[in-house]
C-alpha atoms as a PDB file:
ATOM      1  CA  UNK A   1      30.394  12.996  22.448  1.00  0.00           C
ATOM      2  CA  UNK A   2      29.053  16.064  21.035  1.00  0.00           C
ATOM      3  CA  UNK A   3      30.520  14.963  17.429  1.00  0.00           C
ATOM      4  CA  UNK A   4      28.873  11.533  18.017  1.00  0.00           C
ATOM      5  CA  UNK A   5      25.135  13.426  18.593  1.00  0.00           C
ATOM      6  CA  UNK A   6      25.834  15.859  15.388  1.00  0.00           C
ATOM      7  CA  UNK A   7      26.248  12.923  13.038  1.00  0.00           C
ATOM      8  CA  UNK A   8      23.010  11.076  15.088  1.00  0.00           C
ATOM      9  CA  UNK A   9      21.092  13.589  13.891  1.00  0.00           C
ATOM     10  CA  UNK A  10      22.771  14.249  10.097  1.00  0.00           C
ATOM     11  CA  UNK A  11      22.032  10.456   9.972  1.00  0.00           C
ATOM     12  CA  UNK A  12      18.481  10.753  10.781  1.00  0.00           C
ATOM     13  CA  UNK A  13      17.760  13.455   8.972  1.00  0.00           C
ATOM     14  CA  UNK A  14      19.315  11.829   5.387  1.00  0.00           C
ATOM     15  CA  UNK A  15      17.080   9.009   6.698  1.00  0.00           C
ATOM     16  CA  UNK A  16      13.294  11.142   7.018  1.00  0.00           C
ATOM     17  CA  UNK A  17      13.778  12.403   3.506  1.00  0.00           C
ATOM     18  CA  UNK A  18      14.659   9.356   1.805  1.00  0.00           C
ATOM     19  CA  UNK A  19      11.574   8.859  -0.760  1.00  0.00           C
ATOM     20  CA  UNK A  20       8.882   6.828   0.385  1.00  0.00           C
ATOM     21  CA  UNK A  21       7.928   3.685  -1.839  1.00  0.00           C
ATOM     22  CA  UNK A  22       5.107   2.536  -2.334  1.00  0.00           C
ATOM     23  CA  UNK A  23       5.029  -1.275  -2.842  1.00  0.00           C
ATOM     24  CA  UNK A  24       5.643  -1.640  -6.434  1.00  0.00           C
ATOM     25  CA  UNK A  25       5.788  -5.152  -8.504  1.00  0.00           C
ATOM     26  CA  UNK A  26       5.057  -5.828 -12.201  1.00  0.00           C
ATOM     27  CA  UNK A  27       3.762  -2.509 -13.109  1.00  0.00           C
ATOM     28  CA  UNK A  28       0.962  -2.236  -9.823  1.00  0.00           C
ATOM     29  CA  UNK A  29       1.157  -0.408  -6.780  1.00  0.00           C
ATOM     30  CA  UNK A  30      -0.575  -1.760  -3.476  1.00  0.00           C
ATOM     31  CA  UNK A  31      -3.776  -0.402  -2.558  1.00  0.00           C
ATOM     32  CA  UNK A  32      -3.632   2.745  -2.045  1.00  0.00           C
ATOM     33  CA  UNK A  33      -5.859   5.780  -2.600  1.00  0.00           C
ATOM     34  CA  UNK A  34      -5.216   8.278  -5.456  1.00  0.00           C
ATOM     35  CA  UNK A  35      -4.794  12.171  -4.545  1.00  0.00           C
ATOM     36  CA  UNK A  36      -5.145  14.219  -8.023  1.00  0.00           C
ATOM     37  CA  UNK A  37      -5.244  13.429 -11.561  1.00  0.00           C
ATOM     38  CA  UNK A  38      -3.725  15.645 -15.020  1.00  0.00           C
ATOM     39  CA  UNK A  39      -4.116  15.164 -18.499  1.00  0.00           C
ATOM     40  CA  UNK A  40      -2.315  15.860 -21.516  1.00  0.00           C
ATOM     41  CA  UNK A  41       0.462  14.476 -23.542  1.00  0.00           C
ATOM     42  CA  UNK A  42       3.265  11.688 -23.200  1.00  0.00           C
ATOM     43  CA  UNK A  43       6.082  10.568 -24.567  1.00  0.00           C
ATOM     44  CA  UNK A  44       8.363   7.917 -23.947  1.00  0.00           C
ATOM     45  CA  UNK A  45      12.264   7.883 -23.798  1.00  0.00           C
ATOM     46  CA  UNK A  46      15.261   5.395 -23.648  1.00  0.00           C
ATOM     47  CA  UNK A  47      17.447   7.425 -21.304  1.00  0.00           C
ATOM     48  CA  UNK A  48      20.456   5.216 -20.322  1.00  0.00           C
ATOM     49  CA  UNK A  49      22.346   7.675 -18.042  1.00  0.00           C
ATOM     50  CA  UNK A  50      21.990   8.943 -14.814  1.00  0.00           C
ATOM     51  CA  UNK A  51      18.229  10.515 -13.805  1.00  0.00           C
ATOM     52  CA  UNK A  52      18.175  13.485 -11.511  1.00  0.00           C
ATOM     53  CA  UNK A  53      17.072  11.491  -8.769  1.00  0.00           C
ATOM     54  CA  UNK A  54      21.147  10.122  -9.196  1.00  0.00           C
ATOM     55  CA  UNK A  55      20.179   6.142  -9.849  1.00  0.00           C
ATOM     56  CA  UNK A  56      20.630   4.612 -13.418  1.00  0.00           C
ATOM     57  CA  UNK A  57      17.693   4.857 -16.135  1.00  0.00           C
ATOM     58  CA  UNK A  58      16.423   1.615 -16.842  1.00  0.00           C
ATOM     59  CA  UNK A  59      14.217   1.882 -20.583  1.00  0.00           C
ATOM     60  CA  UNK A  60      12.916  -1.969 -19.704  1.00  0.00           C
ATOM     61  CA  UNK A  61      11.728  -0.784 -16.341  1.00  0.00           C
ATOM     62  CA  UNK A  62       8.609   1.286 -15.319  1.00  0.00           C
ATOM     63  CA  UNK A  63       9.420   4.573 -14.352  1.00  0.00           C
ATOM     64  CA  UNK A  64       8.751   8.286 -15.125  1.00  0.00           C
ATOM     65  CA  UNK A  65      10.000  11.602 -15.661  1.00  0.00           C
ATOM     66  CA  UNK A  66       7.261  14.211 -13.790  1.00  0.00           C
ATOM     67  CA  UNK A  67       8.448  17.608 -13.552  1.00  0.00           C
ATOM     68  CA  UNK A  68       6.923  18.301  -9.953  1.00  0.00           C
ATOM     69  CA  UNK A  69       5.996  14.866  -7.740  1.00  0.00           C
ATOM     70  CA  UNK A  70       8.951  13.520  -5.201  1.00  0.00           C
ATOM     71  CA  UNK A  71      10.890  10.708  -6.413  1.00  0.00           C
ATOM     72  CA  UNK A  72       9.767   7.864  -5.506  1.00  0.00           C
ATOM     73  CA  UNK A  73       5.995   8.380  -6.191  1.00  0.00           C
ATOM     74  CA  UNK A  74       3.386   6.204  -8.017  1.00  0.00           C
ATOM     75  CA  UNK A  75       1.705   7.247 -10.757  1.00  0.00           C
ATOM     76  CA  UNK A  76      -1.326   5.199 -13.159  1.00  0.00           C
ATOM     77  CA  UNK A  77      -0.821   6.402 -16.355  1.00  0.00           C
ATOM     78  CA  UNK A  78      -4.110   5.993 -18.772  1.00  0.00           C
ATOM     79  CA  UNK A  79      -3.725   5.878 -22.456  1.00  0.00           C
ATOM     80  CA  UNK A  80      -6.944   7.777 -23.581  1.00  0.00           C
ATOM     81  CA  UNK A  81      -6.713   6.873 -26.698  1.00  0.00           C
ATOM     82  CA  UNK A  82      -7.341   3.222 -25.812  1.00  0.00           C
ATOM     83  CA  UNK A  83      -7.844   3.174 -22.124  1.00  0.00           C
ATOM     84  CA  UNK A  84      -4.695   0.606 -21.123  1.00  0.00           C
ATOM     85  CA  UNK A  85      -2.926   1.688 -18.179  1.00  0.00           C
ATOM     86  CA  UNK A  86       0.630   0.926 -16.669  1.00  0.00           C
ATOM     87  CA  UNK A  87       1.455   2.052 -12.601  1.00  0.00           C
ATOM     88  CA  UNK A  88       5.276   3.795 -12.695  1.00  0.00           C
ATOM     89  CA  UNK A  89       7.581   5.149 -10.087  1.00  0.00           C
ATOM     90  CA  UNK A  90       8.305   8.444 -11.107  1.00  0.00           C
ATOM     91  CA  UNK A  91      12.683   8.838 -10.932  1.00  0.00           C
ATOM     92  CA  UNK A  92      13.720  11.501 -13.195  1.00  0.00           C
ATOM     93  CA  UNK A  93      12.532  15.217 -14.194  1.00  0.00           C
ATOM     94  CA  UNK A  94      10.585  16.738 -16.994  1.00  0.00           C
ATOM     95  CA  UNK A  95       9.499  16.468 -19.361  1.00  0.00           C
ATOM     96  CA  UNK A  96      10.488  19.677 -20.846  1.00  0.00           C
ATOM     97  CA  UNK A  97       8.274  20.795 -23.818  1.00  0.00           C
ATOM     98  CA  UNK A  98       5.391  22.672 -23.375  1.00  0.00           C
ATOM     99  CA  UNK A  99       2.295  20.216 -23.030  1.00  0.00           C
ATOM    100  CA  UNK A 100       3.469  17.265 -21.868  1.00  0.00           C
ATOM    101  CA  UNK A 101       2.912  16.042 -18.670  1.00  0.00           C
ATOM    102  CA  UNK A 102       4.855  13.272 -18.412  1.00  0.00           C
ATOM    103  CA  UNK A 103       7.564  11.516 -20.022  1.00  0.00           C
ATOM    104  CA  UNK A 104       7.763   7.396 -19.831  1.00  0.00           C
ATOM    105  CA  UNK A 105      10.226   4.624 -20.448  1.00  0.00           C
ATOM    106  CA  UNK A 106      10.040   3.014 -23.768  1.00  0.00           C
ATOM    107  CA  UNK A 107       8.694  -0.240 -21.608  1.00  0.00           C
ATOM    108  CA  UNK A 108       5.824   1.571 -19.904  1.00  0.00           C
ATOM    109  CA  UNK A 109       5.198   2.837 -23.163  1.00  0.00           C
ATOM    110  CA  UNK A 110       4.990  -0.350 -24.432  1.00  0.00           C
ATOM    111  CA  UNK A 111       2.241  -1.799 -22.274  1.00  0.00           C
ATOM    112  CA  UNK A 112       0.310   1.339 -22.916  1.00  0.00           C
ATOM    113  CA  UNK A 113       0.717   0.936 -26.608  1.00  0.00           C
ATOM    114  CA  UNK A 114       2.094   3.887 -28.148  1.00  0.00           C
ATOM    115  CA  UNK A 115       5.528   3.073 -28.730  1.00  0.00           C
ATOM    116  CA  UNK A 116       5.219   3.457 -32.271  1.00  0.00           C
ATOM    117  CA  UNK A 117       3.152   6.506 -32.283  1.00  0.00           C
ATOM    118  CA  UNK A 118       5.501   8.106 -30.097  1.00  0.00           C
ATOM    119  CA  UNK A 119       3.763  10.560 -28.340  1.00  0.00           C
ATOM    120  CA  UNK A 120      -0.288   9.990 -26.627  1.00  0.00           C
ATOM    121  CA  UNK A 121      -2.834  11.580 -24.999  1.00  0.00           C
ATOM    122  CA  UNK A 122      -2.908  10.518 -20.970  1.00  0.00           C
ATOM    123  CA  UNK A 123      -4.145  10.841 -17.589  1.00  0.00           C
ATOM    124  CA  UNK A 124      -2.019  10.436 -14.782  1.00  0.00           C
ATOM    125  CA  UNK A 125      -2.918   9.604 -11.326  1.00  0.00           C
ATOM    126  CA  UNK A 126      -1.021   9.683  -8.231  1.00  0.00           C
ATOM    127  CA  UNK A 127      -1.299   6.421  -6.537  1.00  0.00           C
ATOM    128  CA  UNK A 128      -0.492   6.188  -2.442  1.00  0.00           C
ATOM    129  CA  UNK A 129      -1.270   7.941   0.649  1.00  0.00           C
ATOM    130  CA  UNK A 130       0.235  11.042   0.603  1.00  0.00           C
ATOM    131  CA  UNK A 131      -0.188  14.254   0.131  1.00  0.00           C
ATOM    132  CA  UNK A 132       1.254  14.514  -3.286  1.00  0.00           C
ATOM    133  CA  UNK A 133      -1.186  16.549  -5.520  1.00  0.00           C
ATOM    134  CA  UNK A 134      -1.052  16.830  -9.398  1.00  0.00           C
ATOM    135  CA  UNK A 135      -2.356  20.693 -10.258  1.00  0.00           C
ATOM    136  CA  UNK A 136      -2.950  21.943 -13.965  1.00  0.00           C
ATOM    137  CA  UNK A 137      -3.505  20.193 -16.744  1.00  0.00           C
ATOM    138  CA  UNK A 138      -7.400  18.632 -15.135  1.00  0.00           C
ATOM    139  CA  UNK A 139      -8.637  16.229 -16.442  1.00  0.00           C
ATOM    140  CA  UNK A 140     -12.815  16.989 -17.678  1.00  0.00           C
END
């Protein structure tokens, strides 16, 4: 009995820090209220191994490398050089050179339009109810 409680509880506990999603379809998020905002640089990638959140990169899907914010999260992303935006779950870490905030897949990049420019100047926002805030890098 005392086994069956101990594995109860290892259960439950995989199960409270399982990501939260936000509702996520076609590149929007739900309504939801956003918590913090950065700017600075992006670029995209076409990762098709494993992120560090352990599923599969995807380059036709919207998603995100953040250094900091849970898996899981939604993020707007603002081109400021031409004000289109794309909503992306953020999956992976970095990126990893000094300036950039966040890196994007090659399809988010895509809607944003700087696929062929490589690298842009954003804003990111974090989209939900949470209390996941973006520090540094503020926005004026």
């Amino acid at each position: 009995m005392a086994n069956a409680c101990k594995y109860s509880l290892i259960i439950a506990a995989a199960v409270l820090l399982q990501p939260t999603l936000a509702t996520f379809e076609a590149g929007t998020a739900s309504a939801k209220t956003v918590t913090g905002s950065q700017c600075g640089k992006a670029s995209w990638y076409a990762l098709t191994s494993r992120t560090a959140s352990g599923e599969m990169a995807d380059p036709s899907k919207l998603s995100a490398a953040h250094r900091t914010l849970p898996f899981g999260t939604i993020v707007k992303v603002t081109n400021l050089r031409n004000g289109k935006a794309v909503n992306v779950r953020i999956n992976d870490r970095g990126p990893f050179v000094k300036g950039r905030v966040i890196d994007v897949t090659k399809a988010a990049a895509d809607k944003i339009g700087f696929v062929n420019a490589g690298i842009t100047s954003v804003k990111v926002e974090v989209i939900g109810e949470g209390g996941h805030k973006l520090k540094g890098h503020g926005c004026s």
